[in-house]
N, C-alpha and C. Protein backbone atom coordinates (compact mmCIF):
# COMPACT_ATOMS: atom_id res chain seq x y z
N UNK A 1 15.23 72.94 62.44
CA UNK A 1 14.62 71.73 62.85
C UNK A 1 15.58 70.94 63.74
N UNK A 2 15.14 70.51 64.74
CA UNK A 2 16.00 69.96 66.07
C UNK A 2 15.13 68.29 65.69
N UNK A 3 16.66 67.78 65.69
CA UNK A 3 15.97 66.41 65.76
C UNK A 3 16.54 65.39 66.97
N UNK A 4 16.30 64.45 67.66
CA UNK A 4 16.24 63.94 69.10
C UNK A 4 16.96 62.54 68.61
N UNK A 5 17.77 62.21 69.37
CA UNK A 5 18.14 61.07 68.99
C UNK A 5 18.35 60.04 70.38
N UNK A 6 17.42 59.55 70.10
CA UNK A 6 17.79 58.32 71.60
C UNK A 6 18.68 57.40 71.42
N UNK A 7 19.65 57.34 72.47
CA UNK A 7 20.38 55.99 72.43
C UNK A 7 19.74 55.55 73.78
N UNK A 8 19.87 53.53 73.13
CA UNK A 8 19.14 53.21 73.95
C UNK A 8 20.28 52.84 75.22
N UNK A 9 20.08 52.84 76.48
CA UNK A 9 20.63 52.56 77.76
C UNK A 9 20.36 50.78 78.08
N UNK A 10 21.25 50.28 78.56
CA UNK A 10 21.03 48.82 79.00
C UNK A 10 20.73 49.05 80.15
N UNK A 11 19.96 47.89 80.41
CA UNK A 11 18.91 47.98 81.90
C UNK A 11 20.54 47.73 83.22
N UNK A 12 21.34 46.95 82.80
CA UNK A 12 22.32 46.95 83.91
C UNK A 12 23.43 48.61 84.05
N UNK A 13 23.49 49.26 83.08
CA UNK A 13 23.85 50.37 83.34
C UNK A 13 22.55 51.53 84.19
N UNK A 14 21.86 51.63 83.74
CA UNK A 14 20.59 51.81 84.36
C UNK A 14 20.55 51.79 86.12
N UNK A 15 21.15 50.28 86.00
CA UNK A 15 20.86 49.58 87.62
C UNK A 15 21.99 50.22 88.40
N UNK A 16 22.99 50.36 88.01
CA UNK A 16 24.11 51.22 88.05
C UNK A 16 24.30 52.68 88.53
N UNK A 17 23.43 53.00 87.51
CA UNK A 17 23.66 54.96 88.13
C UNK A 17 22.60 55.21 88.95
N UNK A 18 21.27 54.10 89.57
CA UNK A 18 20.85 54.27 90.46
C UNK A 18 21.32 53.74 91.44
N UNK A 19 22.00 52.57 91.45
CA UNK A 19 22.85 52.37 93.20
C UNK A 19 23.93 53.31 93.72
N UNK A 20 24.66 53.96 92.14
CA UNK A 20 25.49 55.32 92.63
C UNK A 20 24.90 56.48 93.15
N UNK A 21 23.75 56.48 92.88
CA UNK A 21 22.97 58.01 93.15
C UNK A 21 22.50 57.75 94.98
N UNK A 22 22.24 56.14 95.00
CA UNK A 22 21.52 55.86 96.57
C UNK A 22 22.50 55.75 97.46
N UNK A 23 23.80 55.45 97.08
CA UNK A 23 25.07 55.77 97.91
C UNK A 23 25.68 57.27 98.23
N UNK A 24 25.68 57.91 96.67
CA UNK A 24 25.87 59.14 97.92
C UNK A 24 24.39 60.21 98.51
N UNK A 25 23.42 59.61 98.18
CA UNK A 25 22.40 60.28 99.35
C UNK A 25 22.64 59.62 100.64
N UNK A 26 22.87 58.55 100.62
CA UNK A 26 23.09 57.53 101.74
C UNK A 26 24.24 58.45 102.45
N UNK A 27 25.29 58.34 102.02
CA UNK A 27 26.51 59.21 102.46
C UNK A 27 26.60 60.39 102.50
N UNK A 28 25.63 61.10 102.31
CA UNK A 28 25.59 62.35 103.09
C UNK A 28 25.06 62.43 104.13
N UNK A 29 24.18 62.01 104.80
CA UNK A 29 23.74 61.56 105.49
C UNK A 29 24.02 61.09 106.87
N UNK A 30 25.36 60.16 106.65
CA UNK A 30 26.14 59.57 107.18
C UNK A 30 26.85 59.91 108.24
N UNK A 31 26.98 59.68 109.34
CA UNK A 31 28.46 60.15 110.15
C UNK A 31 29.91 59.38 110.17
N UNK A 32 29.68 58.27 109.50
CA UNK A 32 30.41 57.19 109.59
C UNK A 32 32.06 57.18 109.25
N UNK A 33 32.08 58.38 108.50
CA UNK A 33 33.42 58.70 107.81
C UNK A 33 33.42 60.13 108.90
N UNK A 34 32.88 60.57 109.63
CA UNK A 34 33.23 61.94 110.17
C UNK A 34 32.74 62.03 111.43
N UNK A 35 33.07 60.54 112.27
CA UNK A 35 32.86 60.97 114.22
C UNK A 35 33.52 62.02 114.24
N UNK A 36 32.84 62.72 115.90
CA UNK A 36 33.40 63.49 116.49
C UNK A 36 33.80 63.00 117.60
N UNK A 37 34.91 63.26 118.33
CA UNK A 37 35.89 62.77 119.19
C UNK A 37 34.18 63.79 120.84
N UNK A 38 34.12 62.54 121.32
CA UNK A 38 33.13 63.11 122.74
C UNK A 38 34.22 63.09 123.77
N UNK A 39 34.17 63.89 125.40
CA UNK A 39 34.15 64.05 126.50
C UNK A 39 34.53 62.45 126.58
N UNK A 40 33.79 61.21 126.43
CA UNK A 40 33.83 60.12 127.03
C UNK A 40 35.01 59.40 126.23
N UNK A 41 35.06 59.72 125.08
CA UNK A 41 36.57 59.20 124.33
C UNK A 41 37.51 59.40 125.46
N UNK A 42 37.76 60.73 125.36
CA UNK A 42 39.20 61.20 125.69
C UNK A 42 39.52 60.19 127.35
N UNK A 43 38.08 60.38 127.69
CA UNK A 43 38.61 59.65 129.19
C UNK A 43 38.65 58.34 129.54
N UNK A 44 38.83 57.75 128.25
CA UNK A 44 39.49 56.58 128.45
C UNK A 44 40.46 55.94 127.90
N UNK A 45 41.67 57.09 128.09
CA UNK A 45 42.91 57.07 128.26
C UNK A 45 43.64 57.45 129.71
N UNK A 46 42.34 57.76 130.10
CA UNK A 46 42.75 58.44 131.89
C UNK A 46 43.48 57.04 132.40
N UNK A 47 43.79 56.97 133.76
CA UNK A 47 43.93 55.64 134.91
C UNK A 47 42.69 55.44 135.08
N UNK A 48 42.40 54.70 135.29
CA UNK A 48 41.37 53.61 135.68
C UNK A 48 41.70 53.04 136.56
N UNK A 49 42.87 52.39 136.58
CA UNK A 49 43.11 51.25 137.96
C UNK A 49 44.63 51.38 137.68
N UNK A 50 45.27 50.85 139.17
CA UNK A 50 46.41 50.96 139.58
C UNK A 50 46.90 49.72 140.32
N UNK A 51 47.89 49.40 140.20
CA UNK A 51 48.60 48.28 141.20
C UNK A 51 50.39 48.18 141.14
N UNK A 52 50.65 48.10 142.47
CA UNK A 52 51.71 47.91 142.88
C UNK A 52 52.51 46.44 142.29
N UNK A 53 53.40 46.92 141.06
CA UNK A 53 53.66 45.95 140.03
C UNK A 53 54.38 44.83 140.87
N UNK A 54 53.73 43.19 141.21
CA UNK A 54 54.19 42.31 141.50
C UNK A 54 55.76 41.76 141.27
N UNK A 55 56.36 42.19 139.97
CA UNK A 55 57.46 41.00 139.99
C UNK A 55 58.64 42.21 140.47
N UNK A 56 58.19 43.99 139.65
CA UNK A 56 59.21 44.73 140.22
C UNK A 56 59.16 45.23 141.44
N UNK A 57 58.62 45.45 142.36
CA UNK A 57 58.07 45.93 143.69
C UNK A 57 58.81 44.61 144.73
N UNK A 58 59.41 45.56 145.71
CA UNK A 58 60.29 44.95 146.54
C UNK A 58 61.11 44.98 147.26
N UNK A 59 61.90 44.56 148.56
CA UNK A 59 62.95 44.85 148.90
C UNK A 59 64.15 44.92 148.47
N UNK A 60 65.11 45.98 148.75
CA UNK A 60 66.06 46.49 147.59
C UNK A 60 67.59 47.52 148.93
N UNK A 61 68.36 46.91 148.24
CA UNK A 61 69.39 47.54 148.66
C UNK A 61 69.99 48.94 147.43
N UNK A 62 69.88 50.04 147.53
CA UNK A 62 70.59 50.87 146.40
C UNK A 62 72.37 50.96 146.23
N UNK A 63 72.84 50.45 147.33
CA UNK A 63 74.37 50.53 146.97
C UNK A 63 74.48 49.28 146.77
N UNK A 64 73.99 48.42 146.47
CA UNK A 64 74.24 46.86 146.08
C UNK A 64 75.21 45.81 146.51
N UNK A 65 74.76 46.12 148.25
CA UNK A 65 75.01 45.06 149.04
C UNK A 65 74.10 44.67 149.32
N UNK A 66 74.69 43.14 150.58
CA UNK A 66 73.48 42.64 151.03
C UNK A 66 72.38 42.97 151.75
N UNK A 67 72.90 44.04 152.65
CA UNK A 67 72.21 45.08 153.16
C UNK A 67 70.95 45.94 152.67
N UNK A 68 69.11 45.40 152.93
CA UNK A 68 68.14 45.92 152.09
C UNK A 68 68.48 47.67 152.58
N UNK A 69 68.09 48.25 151.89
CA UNK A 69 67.88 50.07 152.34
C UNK A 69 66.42 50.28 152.52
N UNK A 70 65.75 48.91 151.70
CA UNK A 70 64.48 50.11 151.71
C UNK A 70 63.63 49.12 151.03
N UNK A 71 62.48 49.52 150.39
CA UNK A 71 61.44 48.93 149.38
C UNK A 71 61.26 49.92 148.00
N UNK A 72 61.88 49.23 147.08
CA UNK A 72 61.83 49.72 145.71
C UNK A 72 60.07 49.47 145.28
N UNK A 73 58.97 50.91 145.45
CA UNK A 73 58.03 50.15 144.99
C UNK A 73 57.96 51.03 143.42
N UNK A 74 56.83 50.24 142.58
CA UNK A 74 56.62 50.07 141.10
C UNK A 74 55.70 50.41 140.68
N UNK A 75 54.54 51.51 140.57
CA UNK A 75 53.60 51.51 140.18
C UNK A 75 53.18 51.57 139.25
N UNK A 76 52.26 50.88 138.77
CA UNK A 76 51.44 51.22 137.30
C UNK A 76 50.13 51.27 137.46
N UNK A 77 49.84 52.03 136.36
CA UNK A 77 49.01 52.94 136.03
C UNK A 77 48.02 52.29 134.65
N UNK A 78 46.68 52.10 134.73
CA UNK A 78 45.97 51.34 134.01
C UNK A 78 44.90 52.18 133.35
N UNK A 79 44.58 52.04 131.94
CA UNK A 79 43.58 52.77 131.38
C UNK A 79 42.75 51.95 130.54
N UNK A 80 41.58 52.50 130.63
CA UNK A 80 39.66 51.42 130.31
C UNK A 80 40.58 50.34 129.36
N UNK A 81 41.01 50.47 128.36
CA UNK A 81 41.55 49.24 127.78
C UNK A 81 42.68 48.44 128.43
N UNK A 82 43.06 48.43 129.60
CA UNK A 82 44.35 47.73 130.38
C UNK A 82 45.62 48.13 129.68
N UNK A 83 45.86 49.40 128.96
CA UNK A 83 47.05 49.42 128.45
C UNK A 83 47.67 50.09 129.79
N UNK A 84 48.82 50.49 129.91
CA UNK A 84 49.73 51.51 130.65
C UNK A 84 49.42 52.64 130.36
N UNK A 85 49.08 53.51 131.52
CA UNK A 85 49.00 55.15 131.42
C UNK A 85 50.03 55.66 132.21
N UNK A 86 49.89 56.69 131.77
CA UNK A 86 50.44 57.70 132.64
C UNK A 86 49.55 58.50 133.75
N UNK A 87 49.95 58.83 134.63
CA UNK A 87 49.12 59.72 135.75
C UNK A 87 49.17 60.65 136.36
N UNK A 88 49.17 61.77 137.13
CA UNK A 88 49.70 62.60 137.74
C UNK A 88 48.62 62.73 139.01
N UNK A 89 49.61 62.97 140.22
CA UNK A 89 48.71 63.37 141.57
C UNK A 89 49.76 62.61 142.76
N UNK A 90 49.01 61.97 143.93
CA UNK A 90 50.00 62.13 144.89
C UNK A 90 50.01 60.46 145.20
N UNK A 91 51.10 60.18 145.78
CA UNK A 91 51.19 58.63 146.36
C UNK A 91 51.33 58.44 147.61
N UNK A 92 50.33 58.00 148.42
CA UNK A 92 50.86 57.57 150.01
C UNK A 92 51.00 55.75 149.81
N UNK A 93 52.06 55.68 150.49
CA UNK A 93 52.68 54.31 150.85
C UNK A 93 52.57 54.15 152.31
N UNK A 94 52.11 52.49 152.77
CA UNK A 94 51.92 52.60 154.08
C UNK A 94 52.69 51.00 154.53
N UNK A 95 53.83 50.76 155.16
CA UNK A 95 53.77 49.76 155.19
C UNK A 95 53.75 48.25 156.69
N UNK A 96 52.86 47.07 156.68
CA UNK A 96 52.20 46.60 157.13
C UNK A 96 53.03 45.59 157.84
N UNK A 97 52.75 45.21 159.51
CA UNK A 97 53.66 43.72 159.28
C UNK A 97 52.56 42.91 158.90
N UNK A 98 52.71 41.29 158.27
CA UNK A 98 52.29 40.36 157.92
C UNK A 98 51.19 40.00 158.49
N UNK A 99 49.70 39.76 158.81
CA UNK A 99 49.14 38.59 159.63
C UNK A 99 48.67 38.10 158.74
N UNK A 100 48.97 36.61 159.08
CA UNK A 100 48.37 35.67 157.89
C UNK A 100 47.02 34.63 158.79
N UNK A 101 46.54 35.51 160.24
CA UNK A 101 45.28 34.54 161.04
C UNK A 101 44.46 35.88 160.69
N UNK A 102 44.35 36.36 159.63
CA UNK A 102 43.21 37.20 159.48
C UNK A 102 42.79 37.19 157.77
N UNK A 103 41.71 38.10 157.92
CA UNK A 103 41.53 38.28 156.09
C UNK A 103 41.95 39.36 155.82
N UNK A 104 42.04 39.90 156.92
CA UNK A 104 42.72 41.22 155.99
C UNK A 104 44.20 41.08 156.94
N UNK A 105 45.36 41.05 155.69
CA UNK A 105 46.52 40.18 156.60
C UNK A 105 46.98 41.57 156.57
N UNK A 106 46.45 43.19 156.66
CA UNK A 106 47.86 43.82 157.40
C UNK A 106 47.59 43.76 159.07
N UNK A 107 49.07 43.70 159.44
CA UNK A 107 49.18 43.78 160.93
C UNK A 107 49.41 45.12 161.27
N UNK A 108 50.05 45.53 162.41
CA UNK A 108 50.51 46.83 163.29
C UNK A 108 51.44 47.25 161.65
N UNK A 109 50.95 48.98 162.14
CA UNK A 109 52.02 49.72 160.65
C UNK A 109 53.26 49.81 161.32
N UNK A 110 54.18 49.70 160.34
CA UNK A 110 55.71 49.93 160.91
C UNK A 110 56.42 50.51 160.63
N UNK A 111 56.08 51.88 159.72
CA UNK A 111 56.60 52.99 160.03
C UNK A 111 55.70 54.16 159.06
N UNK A 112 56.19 55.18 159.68
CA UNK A 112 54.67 56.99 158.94
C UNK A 112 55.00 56.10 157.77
N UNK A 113 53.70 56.97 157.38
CA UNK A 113 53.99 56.45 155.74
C UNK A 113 54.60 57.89 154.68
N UNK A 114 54.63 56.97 153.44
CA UNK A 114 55.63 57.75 152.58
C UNK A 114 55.01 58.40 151.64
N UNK A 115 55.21 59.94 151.92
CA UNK A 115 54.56 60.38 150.74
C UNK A 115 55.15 61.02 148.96
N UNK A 116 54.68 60.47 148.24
CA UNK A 116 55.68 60.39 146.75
C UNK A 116 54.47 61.33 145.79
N UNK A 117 55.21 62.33 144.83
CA UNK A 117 54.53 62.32 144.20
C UNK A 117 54.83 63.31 142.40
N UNK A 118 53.97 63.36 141.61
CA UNK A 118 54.05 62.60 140.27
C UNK A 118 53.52 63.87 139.72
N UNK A 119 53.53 64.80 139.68
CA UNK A 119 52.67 65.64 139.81
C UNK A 119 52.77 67.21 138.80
N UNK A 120 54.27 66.87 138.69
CA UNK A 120 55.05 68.27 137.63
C UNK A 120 55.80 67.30 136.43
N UNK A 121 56.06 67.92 135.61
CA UNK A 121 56.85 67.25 134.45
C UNK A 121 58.07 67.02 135.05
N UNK A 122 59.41 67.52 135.96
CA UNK A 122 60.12 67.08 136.22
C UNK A 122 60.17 65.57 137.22
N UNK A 123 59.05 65.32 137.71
CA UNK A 123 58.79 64.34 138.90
C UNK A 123 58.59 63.41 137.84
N UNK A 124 57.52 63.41 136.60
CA UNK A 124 57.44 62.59 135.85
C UNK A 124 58.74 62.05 135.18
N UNK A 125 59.43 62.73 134.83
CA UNK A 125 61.23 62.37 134.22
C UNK A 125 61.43 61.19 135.06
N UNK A 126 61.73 62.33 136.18
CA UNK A 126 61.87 61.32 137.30
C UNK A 126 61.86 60.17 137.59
N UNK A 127 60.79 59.69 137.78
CA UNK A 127 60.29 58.77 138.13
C UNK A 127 59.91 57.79 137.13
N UNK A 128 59.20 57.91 136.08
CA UNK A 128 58.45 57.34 135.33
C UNK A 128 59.76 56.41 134.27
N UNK A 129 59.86 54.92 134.46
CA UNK A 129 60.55 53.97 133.77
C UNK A 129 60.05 53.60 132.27
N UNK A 130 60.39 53.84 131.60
CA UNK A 130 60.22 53.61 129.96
C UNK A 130 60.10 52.00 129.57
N UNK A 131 60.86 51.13 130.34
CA UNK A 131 60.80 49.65 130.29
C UNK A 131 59.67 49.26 130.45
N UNK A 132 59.87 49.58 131.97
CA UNK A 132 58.99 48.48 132.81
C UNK A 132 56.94 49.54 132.47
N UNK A 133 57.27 50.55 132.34
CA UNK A 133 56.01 52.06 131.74
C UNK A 133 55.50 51.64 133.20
N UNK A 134 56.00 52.01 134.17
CA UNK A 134 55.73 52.15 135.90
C UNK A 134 56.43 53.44 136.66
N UNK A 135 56.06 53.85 137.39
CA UNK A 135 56.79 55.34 138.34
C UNK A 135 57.12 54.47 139.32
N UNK A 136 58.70 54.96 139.71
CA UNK A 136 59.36 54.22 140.67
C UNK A 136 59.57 55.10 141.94
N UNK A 137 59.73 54.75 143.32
CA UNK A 137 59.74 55.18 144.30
C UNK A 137 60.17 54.33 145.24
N UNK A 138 61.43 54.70 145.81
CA UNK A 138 62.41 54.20 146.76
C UNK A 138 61.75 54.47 147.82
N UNK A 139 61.69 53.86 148.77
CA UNK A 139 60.85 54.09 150.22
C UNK A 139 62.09 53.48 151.17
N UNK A 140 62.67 54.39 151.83
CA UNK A 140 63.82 54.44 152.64
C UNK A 140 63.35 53.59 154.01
N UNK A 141 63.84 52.10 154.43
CA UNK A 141 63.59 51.86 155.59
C UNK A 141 64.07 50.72 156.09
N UNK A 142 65.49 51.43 156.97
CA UNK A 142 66.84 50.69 156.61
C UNK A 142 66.77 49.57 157.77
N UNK A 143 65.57 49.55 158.58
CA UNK A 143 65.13 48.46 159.96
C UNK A 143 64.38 47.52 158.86
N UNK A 144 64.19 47.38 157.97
CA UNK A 144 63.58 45.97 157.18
C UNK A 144 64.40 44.59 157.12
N UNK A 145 63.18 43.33 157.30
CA UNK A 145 64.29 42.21 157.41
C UNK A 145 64.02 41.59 156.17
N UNK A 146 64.68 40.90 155.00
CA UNK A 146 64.29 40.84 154.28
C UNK A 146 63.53 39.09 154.16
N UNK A 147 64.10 38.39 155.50
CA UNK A 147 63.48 37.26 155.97
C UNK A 147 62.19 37.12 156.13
N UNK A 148 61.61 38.44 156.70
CA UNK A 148 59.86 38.43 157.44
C UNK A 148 59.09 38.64 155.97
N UNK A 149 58.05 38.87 155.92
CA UNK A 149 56.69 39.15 155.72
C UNK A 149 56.21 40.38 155.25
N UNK A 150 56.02 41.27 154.94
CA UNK A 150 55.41 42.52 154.82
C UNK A 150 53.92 42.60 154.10
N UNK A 151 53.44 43.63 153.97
CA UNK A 151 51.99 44.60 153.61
C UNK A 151 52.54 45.41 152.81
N UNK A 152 52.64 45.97 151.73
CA UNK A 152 52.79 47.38 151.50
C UNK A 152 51.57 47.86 150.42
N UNK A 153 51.10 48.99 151.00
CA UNK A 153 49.22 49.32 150.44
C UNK A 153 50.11 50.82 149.76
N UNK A 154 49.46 51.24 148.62
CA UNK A 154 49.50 52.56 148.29
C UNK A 154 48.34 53.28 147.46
N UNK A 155 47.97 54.15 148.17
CA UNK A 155 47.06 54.74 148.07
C UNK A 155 46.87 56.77 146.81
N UNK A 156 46.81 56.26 145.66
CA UNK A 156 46.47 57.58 144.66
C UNK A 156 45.98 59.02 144.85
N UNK A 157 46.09 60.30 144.72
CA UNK A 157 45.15 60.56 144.67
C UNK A 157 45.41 61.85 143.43
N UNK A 158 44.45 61.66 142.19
CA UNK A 158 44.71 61.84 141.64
C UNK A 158 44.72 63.55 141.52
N UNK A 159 45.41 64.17 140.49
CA UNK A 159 45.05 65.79 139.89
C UNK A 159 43.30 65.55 139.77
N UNK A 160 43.05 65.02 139.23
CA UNK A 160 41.04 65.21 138.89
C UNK A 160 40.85 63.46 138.39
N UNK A 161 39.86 63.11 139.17
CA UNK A 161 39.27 61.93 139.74
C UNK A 161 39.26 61.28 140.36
N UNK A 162 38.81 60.56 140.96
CA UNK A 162 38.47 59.46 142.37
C UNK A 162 39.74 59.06 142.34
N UNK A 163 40.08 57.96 143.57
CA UNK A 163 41.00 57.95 144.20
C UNK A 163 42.04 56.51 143.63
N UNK A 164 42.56 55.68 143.33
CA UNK A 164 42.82 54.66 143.46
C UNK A 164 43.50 53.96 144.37
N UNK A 165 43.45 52.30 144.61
CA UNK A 165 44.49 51.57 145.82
C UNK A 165 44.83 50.61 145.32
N UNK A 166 45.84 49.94 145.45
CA UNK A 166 46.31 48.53 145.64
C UNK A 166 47.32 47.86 146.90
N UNK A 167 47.48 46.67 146.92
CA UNK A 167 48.05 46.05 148.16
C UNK A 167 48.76 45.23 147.48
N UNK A 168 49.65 44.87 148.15
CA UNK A 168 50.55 43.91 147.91
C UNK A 168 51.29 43.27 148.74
N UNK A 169 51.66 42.14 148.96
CA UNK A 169 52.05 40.97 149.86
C UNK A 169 53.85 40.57 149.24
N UNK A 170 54.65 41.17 150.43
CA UNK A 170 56.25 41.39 150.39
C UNK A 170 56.58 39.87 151.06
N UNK A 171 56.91 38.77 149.86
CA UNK A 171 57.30 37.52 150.87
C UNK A 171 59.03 37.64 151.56
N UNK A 172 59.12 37.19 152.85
CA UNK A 172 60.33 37.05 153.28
C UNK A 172 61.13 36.07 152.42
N UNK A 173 62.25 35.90 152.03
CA UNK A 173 62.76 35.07 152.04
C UNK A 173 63.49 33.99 152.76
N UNK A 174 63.86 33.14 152.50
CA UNK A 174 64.43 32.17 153.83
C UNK A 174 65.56 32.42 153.78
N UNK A 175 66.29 32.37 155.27
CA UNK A 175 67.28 32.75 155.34
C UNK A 175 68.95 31.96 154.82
N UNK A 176 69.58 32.05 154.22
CA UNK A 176 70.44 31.34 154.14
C UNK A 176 71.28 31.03 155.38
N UNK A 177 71.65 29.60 155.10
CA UNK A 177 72.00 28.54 155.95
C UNK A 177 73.43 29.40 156.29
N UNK A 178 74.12 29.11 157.49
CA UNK A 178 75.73 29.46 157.10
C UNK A 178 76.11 28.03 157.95
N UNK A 179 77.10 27.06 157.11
CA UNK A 179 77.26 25.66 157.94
C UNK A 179 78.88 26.22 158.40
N UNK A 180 79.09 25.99 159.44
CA UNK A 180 80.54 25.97 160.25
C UNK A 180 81.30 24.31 160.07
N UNK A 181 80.39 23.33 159.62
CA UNK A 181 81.20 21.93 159.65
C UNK A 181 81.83 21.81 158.14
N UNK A 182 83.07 21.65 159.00
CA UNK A 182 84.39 21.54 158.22
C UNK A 182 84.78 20.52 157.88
N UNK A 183 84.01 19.19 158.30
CA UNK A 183 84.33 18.07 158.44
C UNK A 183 84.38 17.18 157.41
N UNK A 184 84.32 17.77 156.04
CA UNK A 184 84.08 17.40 154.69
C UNK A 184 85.35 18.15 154.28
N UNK A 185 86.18 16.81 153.20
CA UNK A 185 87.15 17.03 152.27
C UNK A 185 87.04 18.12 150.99
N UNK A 186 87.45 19.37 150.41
CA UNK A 186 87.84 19.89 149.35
C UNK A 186 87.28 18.73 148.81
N UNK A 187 86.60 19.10 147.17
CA UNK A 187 86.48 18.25 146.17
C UNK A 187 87.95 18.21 145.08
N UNK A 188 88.79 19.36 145.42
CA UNK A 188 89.85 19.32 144.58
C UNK A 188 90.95 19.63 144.99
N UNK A 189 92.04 18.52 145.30
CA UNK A 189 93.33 19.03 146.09
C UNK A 189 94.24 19.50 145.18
N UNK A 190 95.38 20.04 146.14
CA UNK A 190 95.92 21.07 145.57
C UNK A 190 96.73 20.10 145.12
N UNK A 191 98.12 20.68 144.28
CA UNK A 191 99.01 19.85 143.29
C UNK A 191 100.52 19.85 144.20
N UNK A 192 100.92 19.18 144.18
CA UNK A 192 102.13 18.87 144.83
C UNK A 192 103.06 18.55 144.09
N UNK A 193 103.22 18.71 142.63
CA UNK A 193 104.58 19.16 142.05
C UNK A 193 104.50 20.70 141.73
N UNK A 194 105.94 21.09 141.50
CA UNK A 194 106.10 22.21 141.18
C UNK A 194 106.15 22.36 139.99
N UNK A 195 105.22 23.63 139.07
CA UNK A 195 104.97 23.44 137.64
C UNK A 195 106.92 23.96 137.33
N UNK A 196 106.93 23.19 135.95
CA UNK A 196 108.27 23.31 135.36
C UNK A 196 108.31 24.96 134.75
N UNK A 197 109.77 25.63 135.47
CA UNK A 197 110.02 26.65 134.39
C UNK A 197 110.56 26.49 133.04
C-alpha cells in the first residue's frame, strides 16, 4: 500500500519557481550574453578621419639651430569613436604659399611634393610616436622662412579604403627685432675694488 503525502507549498514559493522557470526560457532564447562580433564591428577601429596634428606639426630645425631644415609634420589617425588609430598606406604632402584674399588660402606650390609612407611594420616603428599616438615625417626644405605663411595639405591613401585629407595653416612668426642702439647704460656695473685674497 503506497500512501501520498502532500506537503503543502506557499503561494510565494510557488511565485518563485515560476519566475525561475520564465527566466531561463527567456534566456535561452536570448542573444544578449552571446553577440557575435559582425564585419561592421571590426571596422570601426579602422581611420575614419585624419588631420595634420595642430600644436605638433611645424617648422623645425633637426640639428637644433636657428636654422629651420624643414617641416616636422604629425599625423593622426582617427577611428568612428575619435580615439587614435593606427593606419597603414601612403602619404603625399604638398606644400602651399599663404593667400589670405581667397577662400581657399593655398597659393602657388613651392616645392614637388613629399611622398611618406606607413605601410610595412618597420616604417610603422619608424615613424609612429607612442606620446603624441601620431606618425611623424620630416619633410626636408631647407629654402623655408620661418617668418612667412605656409599651406601644408596631406593627402592618405590608404592599404583598403577611401582616401583621407587634411590642411593646415603654418603661421610665420615675427621676426625678431635686432636693436644696434647702444645708447643705454648696463643695468649692472662692474666692481672696482679688487676682491681680497
Amino acid at each position: 500500500m503506497i500512501y501520498m503525502v502532500s506537503i503543502p507549498i506557499l503561494p510565494t514559493m510557488r511565485l518563485a519557481a515560476l519566475l525561475v522557470a520564465l527566466l531561463l526560457v527567456a534566456g535561452c532564447g536570448s542573444n544578449l550574453f552571446h553577440q557575435k562580433e559582425t564585419p561592421a564591428d571590426g571596422a570601426s577601429f579602422k581611420p575614419v578621419a585624419m588631420r595634420l596634428h595642430p600644436i605638433f606639426t611645424g617648422i623645425k630645425s633637426w640639428q637644433g639651430d636657428a636654422l629651420p631644415d624643414g617641416i616636422e609634420a604629425e599625423l593622426e589617425f582617427l577611428d568612428a569613436f575619435d580615439d587614435p588609430a593606427k593606419a597603414a598606406g601612403r602619404v603625399i604632402f604638398e606644400l602651399f604659399a599663404y593667400n589670405n584674399k581667397s577662400p581657399d588660402p593655398r597659393g602657388n606650390r613651392l616645392a614637388n611634393p613629399w611622398v611618406g609612407s606607413i605601410g610595412t611594420i618597420e616604417e610603422q616603428r619608424t615613424r609612429w610616436n607612442r606620446t603624441s599616438r601620431t606618425y611623424s615625417f620630416q619633410l626636408a626644405f631647407p629654402a623655408i622662412n620661418p617668418t612667412e605663411t605656409y599651406v601644408l595639405t596631406a593627402s592618405f591613401e590608404p592599404v583598403g579604403g577611401s582616401r583621407l585629407f587634411s590642411r593646415t595653416i603654418l603661421r610665420g612668426r615675427e621676426p625678431v627685432p635686432v636693436s644696434e642702439d647702444r645708447t643705454r647704460e648696463p643695468t649692472t656695473a662692474a666692481s672696482v675694488t679688487q676682491p681680497a685674497n
